[in-house]
C-alpha atoms as a PDB file:
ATOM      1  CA  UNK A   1     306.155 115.104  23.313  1.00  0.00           C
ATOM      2  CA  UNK A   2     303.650 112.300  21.868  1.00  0.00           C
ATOM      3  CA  UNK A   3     301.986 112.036  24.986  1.00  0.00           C
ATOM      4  CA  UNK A   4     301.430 115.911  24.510  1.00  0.00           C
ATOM      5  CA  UNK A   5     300.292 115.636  21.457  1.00  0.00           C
ATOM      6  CA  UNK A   6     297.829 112.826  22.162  1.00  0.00           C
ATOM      7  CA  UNK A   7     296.692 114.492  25.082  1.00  0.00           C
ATOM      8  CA  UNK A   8     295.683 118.091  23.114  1.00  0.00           C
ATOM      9  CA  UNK A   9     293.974 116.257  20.461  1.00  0.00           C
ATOM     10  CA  UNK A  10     291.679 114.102  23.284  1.00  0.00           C
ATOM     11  CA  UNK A  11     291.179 117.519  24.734  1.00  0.00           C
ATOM     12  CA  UNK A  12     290.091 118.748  21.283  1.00  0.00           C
ATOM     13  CA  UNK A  13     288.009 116.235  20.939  1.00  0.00           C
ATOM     14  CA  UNK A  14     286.207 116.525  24.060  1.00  0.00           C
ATOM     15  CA  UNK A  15     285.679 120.383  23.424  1.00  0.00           C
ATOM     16  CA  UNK A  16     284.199 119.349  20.097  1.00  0.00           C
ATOM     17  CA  UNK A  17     281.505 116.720  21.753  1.00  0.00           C
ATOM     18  CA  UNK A  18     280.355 119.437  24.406  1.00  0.00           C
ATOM     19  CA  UNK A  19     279.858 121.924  22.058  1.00  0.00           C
ATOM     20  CA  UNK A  20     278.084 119.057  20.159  1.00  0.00           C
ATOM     21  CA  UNK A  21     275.789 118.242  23.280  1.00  0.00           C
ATOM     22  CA  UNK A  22     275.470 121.816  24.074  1.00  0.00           C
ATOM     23  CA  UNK A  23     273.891 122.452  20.959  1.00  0.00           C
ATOM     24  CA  UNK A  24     272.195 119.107  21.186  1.00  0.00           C
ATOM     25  CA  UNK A  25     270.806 120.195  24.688  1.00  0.00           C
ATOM     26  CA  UNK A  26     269.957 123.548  23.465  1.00  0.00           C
ATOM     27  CA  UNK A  27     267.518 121.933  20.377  1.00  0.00           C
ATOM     28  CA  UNK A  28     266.120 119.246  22.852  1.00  0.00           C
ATOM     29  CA  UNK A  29     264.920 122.431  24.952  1.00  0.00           C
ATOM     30  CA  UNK A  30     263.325 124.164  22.191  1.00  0.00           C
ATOM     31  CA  UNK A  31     261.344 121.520  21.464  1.00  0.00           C
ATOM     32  CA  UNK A  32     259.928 120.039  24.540  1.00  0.00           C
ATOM     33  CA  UNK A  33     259.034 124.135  25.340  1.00  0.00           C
ATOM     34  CA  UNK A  34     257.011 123.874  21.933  1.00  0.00           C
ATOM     35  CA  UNK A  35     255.593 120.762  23.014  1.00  0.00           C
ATOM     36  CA  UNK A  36     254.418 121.680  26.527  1.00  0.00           C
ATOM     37  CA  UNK A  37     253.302 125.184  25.373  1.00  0.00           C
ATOM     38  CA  UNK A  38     250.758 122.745  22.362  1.00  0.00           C
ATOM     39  CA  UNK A  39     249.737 120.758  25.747  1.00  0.00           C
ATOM     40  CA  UNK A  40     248.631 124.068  27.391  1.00  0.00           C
ATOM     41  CA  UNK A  41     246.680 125.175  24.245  1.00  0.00           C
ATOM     42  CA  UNK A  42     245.174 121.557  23.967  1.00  0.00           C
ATOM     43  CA  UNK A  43     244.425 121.358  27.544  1.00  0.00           C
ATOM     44  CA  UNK A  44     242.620 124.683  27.448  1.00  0.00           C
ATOM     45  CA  UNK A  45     240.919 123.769  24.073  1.00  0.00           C
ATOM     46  CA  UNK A  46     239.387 120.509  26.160  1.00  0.00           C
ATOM     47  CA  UNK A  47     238.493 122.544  28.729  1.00  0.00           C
ATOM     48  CA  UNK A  48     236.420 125.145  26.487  1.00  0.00           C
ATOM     49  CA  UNK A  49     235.088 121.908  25.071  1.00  0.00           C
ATOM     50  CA  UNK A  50     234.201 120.445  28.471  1.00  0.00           C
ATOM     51  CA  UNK A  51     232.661 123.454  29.438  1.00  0.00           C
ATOM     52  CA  UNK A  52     230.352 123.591  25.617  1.00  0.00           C
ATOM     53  CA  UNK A  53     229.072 120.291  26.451  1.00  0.00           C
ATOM     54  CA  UNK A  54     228.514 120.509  30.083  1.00  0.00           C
ATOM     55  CA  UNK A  55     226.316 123.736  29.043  1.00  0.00           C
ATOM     56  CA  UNK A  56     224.487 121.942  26.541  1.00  0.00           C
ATOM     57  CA  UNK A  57     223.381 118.672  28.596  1.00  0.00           C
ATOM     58  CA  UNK A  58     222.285 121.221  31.386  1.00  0.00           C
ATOM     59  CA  UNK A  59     220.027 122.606  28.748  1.00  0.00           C
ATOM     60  CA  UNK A  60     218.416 119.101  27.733  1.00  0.00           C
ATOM     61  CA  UNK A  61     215.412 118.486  29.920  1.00  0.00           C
ATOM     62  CA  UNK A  62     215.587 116.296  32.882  1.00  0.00           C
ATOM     63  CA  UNK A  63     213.774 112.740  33.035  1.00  0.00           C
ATOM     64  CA  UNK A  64     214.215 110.331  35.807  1.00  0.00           C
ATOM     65  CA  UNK A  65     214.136 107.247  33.076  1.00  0.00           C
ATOM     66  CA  UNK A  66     214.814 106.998  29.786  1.00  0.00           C
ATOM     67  CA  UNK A  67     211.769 105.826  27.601  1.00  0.00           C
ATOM     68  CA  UNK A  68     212.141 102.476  28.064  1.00  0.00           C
ATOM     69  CA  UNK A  69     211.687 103.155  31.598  1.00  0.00           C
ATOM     70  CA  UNK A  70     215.476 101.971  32.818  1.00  0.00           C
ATOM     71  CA  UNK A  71     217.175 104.482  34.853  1.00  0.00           C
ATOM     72  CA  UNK A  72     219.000 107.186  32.521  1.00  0.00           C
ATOM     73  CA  UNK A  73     222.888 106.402  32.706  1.00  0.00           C
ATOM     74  CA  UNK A  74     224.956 109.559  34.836  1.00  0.00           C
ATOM     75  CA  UNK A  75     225.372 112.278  32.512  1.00  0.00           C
ATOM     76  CA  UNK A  76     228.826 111.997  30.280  1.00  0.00           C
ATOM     77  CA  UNK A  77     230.088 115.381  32.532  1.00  0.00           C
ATOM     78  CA  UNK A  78     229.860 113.635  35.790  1.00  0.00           C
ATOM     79  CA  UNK A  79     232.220 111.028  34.425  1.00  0.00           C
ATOM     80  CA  UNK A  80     235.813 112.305  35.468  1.00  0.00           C
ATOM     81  CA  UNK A  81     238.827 111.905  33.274  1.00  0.00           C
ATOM     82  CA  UNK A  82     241.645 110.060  34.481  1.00  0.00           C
ATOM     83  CA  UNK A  83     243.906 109.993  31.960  1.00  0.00           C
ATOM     84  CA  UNK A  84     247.429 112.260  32.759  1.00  0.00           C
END
């Protein structure tokens, strides 16, 4: 009967650490859906941005050189992000 016992309370035991992980899981998935849904709504803030600025050097006026009579450097919106 002790290797009854023994074996109920391991089975106890193991009932306990999946609820544990379930609830675990079940947090873990909360957050990383708050955390990708504050991506979206940071990647669509940059975008907004992106599109501000790109509206704003389009309404600077246009010189070939730059007073000192170098060639102007290519405009900070032609410069593509690579970062994830």
């Amino acid at each position: 009967m002790a290797g009854i016992d023994k074996l109920a309370e391991r089975v106890e035991r193991l009932l306990l650490r999946h609820e544990e992980l379930q609830r675990t899981h079940a947090l873990t998935s909360q957050q990383l859906a708050a955390v990708e849904s504050e991506r979206d709504s940071l990647k669509s803030r940059l975008s907004a941005a992106r599109q501000r600025i790109d509206a704003l050097l389009d309404r600077l006026p246009h010189n070939d050189t730059t007073p000192s009579g170098a060639p102007e450097a290519a405009p900070a919106h032609a410069v593509e992000n690579t970062a994830p």
